[in-house]
N, C-alpha and C. Protein backbone atom coordinates (compact mmCIF):
# COMPACT_ATOMS: atom_id res chain seq x y z
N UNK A 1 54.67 80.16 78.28
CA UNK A 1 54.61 79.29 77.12
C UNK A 1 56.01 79.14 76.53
N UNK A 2 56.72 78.08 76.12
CA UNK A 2 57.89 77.38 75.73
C UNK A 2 57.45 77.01 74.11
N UNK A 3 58.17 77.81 73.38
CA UNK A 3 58.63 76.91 71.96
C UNK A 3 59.18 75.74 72.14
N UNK A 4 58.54 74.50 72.06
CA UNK A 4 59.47 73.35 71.44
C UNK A 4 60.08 73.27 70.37
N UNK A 5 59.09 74.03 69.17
CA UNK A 5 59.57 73.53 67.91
C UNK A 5 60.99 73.65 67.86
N UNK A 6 62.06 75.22 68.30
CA UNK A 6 63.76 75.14 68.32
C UNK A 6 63.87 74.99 69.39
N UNK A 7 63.50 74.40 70.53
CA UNK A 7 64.13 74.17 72.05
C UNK A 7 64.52 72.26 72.32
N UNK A 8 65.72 72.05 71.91
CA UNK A 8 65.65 70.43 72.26
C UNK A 8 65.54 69.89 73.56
N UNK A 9 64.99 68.57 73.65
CA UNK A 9 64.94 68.09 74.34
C UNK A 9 63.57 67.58 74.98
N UNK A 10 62.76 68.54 74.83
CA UNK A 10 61.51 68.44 75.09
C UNK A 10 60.76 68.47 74.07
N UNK A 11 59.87 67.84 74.44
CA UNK A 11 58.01 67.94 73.60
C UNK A 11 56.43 68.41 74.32
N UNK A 12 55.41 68.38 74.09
CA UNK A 12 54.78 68.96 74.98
C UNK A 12 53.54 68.30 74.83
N UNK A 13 53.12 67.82 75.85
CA UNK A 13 51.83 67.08 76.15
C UNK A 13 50.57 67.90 75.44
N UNK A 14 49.16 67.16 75.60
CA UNK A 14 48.15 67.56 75.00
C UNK A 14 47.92 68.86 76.00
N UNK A 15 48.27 68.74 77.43
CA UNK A 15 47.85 70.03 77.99
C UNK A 15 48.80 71.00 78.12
N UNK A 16 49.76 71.22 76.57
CA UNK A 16 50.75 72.14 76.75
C UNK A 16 51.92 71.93 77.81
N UNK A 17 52.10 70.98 78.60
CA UNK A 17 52.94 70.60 79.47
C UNK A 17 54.62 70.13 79.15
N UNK A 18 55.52 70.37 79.41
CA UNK A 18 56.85 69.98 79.00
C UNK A 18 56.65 68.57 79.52
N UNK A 19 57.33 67.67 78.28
CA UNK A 19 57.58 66.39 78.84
C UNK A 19 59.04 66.06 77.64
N UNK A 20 59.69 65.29 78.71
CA UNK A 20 61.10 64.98 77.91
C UNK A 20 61.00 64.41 76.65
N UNK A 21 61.55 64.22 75.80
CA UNK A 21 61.36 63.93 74.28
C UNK A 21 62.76 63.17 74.43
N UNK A 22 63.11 61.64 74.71
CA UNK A 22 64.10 60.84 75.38
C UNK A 22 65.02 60.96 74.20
N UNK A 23 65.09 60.89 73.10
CA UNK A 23 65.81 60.96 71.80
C UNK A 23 66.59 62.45 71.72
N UNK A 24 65.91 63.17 71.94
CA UNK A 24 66.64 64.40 71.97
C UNK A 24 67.42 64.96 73.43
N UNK A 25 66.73 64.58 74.60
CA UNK A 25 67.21 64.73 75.79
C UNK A 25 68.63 63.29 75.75
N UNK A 26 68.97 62.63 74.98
CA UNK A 26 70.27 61.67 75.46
C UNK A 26 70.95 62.95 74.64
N UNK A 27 71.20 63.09 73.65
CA UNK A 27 71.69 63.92 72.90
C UNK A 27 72.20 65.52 73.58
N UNK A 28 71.37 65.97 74.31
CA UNK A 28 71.80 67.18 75.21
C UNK A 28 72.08 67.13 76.26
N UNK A 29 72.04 65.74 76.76
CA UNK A 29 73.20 65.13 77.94
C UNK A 29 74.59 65.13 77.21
N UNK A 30 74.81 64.03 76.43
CA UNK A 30 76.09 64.12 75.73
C UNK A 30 76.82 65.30 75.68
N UNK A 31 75.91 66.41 75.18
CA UNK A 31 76.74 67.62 75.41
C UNK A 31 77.08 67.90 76.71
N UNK A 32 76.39 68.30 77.71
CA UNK A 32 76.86 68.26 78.97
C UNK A 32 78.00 67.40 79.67
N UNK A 33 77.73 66.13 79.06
CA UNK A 33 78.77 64.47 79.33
C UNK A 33 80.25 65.54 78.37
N UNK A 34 80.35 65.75 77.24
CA UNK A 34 81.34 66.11 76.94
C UNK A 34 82.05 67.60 77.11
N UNK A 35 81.40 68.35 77.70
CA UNK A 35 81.86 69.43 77.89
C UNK A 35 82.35 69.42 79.51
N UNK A 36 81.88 68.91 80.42
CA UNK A 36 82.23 68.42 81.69
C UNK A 36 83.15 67.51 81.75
N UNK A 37 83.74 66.77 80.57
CA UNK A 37 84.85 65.90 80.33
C UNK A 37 86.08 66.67 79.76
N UNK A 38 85.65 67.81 79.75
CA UNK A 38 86.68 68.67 79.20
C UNK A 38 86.68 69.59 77.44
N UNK A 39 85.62 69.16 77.05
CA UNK A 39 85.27 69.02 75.49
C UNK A 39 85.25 70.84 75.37
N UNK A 40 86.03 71.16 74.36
CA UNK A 40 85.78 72.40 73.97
C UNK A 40 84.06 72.68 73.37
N UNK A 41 83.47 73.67 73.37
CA UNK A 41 82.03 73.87 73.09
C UNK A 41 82.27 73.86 71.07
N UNK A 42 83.29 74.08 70.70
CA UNK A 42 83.24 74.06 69.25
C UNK A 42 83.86 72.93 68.82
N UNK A 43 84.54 72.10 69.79
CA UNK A 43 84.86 70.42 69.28
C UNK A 43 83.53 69.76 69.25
N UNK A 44 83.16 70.18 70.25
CA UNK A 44 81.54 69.74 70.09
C UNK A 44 80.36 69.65 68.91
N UNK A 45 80.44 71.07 68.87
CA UNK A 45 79.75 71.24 68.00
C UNK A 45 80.30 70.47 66.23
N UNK A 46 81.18 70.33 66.20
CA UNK A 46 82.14 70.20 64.69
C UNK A 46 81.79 68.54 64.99
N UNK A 47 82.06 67.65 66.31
CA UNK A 47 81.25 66.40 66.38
C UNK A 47 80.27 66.21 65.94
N UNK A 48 79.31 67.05 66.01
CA UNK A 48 77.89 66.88 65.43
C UNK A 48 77.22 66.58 64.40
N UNK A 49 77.81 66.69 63.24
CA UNK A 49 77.36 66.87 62.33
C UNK A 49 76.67 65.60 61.72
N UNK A 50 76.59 64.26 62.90
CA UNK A 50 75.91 63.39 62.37
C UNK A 50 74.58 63.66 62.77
N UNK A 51 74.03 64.73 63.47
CA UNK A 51 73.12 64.94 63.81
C UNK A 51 72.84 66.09 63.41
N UNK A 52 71.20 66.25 63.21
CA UNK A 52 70.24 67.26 63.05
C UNK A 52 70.20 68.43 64.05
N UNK A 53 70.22 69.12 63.96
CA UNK A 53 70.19 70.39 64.47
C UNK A 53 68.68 70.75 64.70
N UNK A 54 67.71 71.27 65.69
CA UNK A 54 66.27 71.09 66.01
C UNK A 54 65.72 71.74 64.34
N UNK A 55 66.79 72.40 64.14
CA UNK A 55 65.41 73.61 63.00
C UNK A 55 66.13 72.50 61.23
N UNK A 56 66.58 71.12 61.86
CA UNK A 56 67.14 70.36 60.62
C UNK A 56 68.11 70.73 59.36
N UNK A 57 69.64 71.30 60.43
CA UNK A 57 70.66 71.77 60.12
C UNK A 57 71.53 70.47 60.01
N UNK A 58 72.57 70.29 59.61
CA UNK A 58 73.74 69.32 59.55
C UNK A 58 74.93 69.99 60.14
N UNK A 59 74.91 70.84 59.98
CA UNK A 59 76.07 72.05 61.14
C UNK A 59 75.65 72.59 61.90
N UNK A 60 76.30 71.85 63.10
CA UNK A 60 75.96 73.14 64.28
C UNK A 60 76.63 74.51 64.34
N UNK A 61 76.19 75.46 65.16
CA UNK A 61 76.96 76.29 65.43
C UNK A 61 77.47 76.42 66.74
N UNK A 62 78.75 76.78 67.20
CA UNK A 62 79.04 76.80 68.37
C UNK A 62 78.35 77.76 69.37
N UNK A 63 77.67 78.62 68.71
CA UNK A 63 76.93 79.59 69.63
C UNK A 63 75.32 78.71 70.48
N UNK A 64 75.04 77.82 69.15
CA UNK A 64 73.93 76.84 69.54
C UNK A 64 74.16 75.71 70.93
N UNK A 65 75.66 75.62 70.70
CA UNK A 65 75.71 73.94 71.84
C UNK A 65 75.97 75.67 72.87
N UNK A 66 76.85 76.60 72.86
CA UNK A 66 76.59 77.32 73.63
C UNK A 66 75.52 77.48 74.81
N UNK A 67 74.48 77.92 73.90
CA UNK A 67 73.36 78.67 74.51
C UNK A 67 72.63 77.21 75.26
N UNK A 68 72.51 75.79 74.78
CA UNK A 68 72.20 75.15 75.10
C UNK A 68 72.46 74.57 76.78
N UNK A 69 74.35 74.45 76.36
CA UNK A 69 74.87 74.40 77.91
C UNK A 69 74.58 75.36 78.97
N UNK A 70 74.49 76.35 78.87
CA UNK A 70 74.09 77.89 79.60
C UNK A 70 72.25 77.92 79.77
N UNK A 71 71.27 77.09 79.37
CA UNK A 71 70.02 77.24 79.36
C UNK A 71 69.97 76.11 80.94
N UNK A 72 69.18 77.64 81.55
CA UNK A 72 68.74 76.52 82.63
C UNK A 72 67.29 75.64 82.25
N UNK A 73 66.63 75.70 81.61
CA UNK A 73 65.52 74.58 81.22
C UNK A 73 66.00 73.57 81.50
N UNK A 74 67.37 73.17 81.00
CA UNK A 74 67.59 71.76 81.13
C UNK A 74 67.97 70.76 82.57
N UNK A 75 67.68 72.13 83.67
CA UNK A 75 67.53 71.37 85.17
C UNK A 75 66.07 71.85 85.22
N UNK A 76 65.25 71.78 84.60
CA UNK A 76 63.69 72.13 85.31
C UNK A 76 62.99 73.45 85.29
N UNK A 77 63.59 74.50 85.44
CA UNK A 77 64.01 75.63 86.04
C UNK A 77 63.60 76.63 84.79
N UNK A 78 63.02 77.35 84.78
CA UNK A 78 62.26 78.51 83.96
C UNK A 78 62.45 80.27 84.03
N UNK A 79 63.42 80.33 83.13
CA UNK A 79 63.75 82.28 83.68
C UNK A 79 62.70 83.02 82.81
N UNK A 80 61.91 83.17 83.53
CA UNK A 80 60.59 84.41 82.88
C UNK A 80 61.04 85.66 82.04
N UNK A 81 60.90 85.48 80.88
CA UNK A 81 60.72 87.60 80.56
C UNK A 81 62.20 87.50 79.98
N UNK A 82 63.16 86.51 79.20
CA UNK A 82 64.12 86.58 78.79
C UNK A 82 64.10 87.65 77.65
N UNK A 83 63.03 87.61 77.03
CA UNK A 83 63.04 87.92 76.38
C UNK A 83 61.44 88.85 76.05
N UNK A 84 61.19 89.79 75.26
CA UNK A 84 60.33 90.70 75.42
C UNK A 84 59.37 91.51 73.89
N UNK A 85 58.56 91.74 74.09
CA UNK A 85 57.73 92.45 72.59
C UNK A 85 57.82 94.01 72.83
N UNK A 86 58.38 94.81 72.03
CA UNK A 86 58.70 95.76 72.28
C UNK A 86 58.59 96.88 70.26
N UNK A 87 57.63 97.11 70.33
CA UNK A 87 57.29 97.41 69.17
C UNK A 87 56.62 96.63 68.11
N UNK A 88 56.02 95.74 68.38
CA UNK A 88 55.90 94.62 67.66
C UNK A 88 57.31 93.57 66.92
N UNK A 89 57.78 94.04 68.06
CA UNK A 89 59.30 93.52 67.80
C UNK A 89 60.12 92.28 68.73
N UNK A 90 60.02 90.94 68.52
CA UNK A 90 61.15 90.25 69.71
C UNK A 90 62.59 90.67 69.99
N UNK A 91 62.85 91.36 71.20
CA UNK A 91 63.87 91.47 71.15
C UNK A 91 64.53 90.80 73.04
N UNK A 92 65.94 90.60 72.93
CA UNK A 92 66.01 90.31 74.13
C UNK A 92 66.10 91.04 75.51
N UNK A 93 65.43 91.09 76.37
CA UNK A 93 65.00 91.79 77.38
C UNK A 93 66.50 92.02 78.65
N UNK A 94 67.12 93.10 78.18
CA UNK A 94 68.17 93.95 79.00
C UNK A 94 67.95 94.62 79.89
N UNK A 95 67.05 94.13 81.06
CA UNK A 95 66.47 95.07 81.88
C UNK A 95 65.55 96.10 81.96
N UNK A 96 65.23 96.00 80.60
CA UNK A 96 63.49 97.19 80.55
C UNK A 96 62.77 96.63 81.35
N UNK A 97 62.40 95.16 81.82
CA UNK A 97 60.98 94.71 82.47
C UNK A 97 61.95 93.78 83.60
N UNK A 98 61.02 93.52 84.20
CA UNK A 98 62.20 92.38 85.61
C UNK A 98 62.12 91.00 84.79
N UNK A 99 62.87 90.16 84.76
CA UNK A 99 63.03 88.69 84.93
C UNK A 99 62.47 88.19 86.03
N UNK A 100 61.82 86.57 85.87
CA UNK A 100 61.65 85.79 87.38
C UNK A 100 61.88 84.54 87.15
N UNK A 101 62.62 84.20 87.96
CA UNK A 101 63.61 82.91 87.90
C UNK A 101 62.54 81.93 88.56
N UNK A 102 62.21 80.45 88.30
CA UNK A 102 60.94 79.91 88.84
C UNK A 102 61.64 78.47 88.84
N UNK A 103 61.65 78.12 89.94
CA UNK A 103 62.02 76.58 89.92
C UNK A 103 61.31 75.49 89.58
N UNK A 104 61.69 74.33 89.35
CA UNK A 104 60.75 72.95 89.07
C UNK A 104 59.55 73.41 88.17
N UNK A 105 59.70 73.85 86.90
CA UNK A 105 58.75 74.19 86.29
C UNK A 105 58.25 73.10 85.21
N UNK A 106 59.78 72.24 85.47
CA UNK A 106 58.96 71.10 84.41
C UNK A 106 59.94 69.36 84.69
N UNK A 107 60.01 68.74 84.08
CA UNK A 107 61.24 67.86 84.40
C UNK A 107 62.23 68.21 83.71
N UNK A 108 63.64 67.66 84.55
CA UNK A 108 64.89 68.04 84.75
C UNK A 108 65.83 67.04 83.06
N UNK A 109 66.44 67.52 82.31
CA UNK A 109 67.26 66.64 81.38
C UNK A 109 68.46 66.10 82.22
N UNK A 110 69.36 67.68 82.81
CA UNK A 110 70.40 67.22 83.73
C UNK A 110 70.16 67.83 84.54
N UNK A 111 71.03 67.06 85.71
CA UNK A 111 70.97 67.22 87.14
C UNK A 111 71.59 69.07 87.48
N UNK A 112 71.29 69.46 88.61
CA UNK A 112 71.51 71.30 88.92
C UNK A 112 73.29 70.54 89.26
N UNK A 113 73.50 69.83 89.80
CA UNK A 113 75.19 69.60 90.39
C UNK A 113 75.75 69.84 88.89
N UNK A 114 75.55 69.09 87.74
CA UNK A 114 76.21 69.27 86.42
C UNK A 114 76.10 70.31 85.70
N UNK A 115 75.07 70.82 85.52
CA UNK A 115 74.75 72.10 85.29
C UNK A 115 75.74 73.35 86.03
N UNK A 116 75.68 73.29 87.09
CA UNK A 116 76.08 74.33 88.48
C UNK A 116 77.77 74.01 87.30
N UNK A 117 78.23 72.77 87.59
CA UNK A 117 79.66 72.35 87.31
C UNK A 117 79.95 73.14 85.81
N UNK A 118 79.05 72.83 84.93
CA UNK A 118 79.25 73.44 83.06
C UNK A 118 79.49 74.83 83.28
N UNK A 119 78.44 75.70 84.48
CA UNK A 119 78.44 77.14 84.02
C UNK A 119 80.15 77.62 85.17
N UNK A 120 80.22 76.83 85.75
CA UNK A 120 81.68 76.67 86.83
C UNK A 120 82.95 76.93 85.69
N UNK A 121 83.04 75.87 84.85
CA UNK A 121 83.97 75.70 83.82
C UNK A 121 83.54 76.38 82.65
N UNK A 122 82.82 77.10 82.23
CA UNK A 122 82.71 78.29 81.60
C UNK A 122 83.09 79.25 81.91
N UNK A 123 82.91 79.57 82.94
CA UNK A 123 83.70 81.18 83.61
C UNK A 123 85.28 80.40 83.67
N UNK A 124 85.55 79.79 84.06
CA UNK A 124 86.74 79.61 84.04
C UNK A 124 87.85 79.64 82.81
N UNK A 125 87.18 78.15 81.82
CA UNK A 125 87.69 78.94 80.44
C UNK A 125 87.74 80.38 80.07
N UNK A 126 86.69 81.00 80.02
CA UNK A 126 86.60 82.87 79.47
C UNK A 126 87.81 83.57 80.29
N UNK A 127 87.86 82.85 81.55
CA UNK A 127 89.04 83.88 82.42
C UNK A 127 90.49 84.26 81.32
N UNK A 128 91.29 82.94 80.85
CA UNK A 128 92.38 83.26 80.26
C UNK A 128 92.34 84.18 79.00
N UNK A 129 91.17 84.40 78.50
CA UNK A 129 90.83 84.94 77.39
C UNK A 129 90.48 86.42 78.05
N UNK A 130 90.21 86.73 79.04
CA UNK A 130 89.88 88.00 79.82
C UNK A 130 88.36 88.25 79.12
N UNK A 131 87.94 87.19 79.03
CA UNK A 131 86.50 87.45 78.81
C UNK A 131 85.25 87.26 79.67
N UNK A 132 85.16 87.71 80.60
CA UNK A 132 84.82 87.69 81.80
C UNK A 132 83.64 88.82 81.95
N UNK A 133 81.99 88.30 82.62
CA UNK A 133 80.75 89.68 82.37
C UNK A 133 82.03 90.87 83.14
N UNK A 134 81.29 92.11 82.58
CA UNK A 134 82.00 93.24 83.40
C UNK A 134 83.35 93.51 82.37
N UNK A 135 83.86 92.92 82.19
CA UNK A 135 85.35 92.76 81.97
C UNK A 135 85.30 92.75 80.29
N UNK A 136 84.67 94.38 79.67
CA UNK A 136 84.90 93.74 78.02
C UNK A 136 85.73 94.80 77.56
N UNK A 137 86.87 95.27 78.50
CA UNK A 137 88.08 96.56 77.91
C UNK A 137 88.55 96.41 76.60
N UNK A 138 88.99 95.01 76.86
CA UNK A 138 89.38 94.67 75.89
C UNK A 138 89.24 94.73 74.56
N UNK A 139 88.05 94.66 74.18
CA UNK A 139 86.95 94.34 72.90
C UNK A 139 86.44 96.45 72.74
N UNK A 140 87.01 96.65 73.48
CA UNK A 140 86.52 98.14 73.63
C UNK A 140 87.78 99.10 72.64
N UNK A 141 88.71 98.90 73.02
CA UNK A 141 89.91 99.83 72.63
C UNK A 141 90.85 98.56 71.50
N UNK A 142 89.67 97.63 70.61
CA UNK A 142 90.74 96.72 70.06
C UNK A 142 91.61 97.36 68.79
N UNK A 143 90.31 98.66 68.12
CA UNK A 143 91.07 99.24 66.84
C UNK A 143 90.98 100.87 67.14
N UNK A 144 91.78 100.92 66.36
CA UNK A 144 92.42 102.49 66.50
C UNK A 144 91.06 103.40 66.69
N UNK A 145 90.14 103.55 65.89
CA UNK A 145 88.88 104.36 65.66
C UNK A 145 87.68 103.73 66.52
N UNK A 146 87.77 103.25 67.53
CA UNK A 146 86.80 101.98 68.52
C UNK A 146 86.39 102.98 69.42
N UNK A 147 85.10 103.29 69.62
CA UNK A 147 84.72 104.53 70.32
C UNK A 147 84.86 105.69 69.84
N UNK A 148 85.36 106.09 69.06
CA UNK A 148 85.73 107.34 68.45
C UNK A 148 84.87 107.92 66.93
N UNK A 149 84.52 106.89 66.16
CA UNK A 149 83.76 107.10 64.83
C UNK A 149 82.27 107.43 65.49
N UNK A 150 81.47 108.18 65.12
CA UNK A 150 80.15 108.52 65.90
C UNK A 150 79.28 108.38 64.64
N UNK A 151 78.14 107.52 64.72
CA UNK A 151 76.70 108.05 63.59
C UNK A 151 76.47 109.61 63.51
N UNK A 152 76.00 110.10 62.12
CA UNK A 152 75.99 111.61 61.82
C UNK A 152 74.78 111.57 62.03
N UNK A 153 73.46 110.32 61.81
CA UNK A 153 72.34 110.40 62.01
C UNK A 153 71.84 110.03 63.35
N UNK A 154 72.54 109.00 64.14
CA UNK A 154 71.54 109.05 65.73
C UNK A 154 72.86 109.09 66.53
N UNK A 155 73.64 109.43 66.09
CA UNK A 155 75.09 109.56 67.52
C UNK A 155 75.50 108.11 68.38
N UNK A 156 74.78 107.11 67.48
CA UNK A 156 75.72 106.10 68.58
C UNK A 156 76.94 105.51 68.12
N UNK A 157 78.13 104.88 68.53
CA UNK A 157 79.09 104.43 68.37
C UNK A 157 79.24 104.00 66.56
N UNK A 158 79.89 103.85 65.82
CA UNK A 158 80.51 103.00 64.45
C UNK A 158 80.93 102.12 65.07
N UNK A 159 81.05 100.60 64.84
CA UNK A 159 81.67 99.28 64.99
C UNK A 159 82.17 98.94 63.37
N UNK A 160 83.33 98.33 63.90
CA UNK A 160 84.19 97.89 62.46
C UNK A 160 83.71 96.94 61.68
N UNK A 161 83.35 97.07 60.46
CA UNK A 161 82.45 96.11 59.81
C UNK A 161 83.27 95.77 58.34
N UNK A 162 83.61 94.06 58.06
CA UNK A 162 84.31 93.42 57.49
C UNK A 162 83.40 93.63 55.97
N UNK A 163 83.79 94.23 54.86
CA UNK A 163 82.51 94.00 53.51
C UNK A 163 83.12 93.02 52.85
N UNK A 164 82.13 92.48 52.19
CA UNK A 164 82.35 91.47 51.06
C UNK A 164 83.97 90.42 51.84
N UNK A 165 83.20 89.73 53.13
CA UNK A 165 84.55 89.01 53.47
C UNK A 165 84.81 88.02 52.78
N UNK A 166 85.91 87.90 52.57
CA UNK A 166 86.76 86.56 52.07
C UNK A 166 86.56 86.54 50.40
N UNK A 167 86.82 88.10 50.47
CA UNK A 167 86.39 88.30 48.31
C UNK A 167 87.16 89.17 47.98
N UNK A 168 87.84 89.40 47.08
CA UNK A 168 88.91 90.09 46.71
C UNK A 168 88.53 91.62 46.56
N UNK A 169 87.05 91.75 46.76
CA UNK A 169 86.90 93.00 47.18
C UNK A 169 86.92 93.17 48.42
N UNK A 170 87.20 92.47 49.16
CA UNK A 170 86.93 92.86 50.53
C UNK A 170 87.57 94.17 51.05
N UNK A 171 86.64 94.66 51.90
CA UNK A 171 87.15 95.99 52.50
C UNK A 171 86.93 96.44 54.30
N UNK A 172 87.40 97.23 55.04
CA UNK A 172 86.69 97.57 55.96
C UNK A 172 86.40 98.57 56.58
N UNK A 173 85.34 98.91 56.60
CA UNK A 173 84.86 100.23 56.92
C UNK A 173 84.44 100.35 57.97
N UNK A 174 83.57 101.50 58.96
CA UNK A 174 82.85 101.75 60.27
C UNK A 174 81.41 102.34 60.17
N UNK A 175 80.78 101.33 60.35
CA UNK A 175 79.39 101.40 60.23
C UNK A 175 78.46 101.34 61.29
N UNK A 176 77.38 102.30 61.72
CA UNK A 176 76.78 102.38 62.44
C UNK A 176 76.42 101.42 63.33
N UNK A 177 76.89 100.90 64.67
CA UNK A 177 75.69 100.02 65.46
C UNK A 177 74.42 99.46 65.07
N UNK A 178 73.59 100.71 65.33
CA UNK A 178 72.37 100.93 65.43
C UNK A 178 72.04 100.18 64.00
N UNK A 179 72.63 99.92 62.47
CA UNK A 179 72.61 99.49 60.96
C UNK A 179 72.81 98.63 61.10
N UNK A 180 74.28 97.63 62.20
CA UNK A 180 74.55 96.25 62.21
C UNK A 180 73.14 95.76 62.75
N UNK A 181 72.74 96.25 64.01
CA UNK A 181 71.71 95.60 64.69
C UNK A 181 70.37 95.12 64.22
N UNK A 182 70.19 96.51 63.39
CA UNK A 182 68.74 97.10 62.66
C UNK A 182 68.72 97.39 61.68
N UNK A 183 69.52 96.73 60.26
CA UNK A 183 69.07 96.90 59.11
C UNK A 183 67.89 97.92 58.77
N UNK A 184 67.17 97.49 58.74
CA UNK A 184 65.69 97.78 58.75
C UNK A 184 65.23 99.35 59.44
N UNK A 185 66.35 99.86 60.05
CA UNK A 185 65.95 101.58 60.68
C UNK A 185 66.41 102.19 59.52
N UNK A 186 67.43 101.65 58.77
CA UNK A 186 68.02 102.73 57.56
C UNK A 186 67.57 102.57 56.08
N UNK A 187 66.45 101.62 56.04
CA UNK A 187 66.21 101.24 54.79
C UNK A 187 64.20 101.72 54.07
């Protein structure tokens, strides 16, 4: 089963069936049309703003045209189990359960050659940035205390956390992972 309500492009027949929704599918071509033309994913997005965003935003976010370009739905194509219930909880599925990748599961917005080409020139951009899967050293050893601050209550890593940004109190401290992620375990 597929959310339409935040998934563009599609709508869904009386028998639950994906069927293209032509108004929203020109629109997530364009993105594809401009990011395959060379279009940065956040020029993109900052273009947008004459348009609605599915959940009826006026700003996109670049993580949104992101995830969009990177979604195989939009050649047909259906990855099972992305995601998972795990406590009465959605969270995204990191290998606790298998994934299954399923072809032609519905009709295609763009073609697999353009698609194949977007996720081509994605790895490629990330290369100069050394942001590459596998490859996150970088982001590992960026501040002095990075790996080194430990939770006193469950032992996992501190990550550097910006308070009150862009306020003359601002400060920065090292705060638990497990607190950025999960509010809600410490409260």
């Amino acid at each position: 089963m597929i959310n339409t309500t935040r998934f563009m492009g599609y709508d869904k027949d009386r028998n639950g069936n994906l069927i293209i929704n032509e108004e929203q599918a020109a629109i997530v071509g364009g993105y594809f049309k401009d990011y395959l033309s060379r279009s940065g994913i956040s020029l993109i997005a900052k273009g947008l703003d004459v348009i609605k965003t599915i959940s009826g935003k006026v700003k996109w976010a670049v993580s949104t045209v992101k995830d969009i370009i990177k979604n195989e739905k939009y050649i047909g194509d259906s990855l099972l189990q992305k995601t998972i219930t795990k406590d009465f909880k959605k969270k995204r599925n990191k290998g606790e359960v298998p994934m299954y990748y399923v072809k032609d599961t519905h009709p295609a917005i763009i073609s697999r050659e353009d698609f194949k080409k977007a996720q081509e020139l994605m790895v490629e951009r990330a290369k100069p940035k050394d942001n590459v899967e596998g490859n996150r050293e970088k982001y590992l050893k960026r501040y002095a205390f990075t790996s080194t601050v430990e939770c006193g209550q469950c032992g996992k890593a501190c990550k550097r956390h910006l308070d009150n940004c862009r306020n003359v109190a601002e400060s920065i401290c090292w705060v638990c992972s497990t607190y950025i992620i999960r509010k809600e375990n410490f409260m």
